[in-house]
Protein backbone atom coordinates (compact mmCIF):
# COMPACT_ATOMS: atom_id res chain seq x y z
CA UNK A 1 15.62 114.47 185.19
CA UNK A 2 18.92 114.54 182.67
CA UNK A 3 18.16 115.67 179.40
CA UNK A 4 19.81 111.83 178.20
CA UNK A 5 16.72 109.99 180.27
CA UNK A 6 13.98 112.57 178.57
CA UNK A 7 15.37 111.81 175.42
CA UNK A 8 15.26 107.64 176.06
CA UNK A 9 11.47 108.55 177.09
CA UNK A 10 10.27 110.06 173.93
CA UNK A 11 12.10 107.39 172.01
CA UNK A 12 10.31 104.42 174.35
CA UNK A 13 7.31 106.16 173.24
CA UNK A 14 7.93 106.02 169.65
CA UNK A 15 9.05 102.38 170.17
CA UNK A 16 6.92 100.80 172.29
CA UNK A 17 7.60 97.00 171.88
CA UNK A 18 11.03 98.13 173.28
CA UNK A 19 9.92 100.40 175.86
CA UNK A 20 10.44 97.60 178.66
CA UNK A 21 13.71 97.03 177.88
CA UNK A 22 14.27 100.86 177.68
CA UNK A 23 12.45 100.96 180.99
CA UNK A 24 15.47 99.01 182.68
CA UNK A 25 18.31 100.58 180.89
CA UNK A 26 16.49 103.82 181.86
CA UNK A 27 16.61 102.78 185.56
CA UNK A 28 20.26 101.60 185.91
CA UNK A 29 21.04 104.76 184.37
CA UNK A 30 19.47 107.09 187.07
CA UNK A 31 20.94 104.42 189.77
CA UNK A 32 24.60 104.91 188.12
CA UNK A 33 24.06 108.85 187.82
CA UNK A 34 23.03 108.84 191.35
C-alpha cells in the first residue's frame, strides 16, 4: 500500500465519524493509482 493511503488509515482511525467518507476517498485513490 502507498505510504499516502497508510497515512489516510491512521487518520480514519483517529476520526471515526469520518472514516466512511475517508473509506471512499481512500478507494478512488487506489483505483486512480492503479
Amino acid at each position: 500500500m502507498p505510504p499516502l493511503i497508510l497515512n489516510i488509515l491512521s487518520i480514519a482511525r483517529s476520526f471515526p465519524e469520518l472514516s466512511a467518507q475517508i473509506c471512499e476517498v481512500c478507494l478512488l485513490t487506489q483505483r486512480a493509482i492503479e
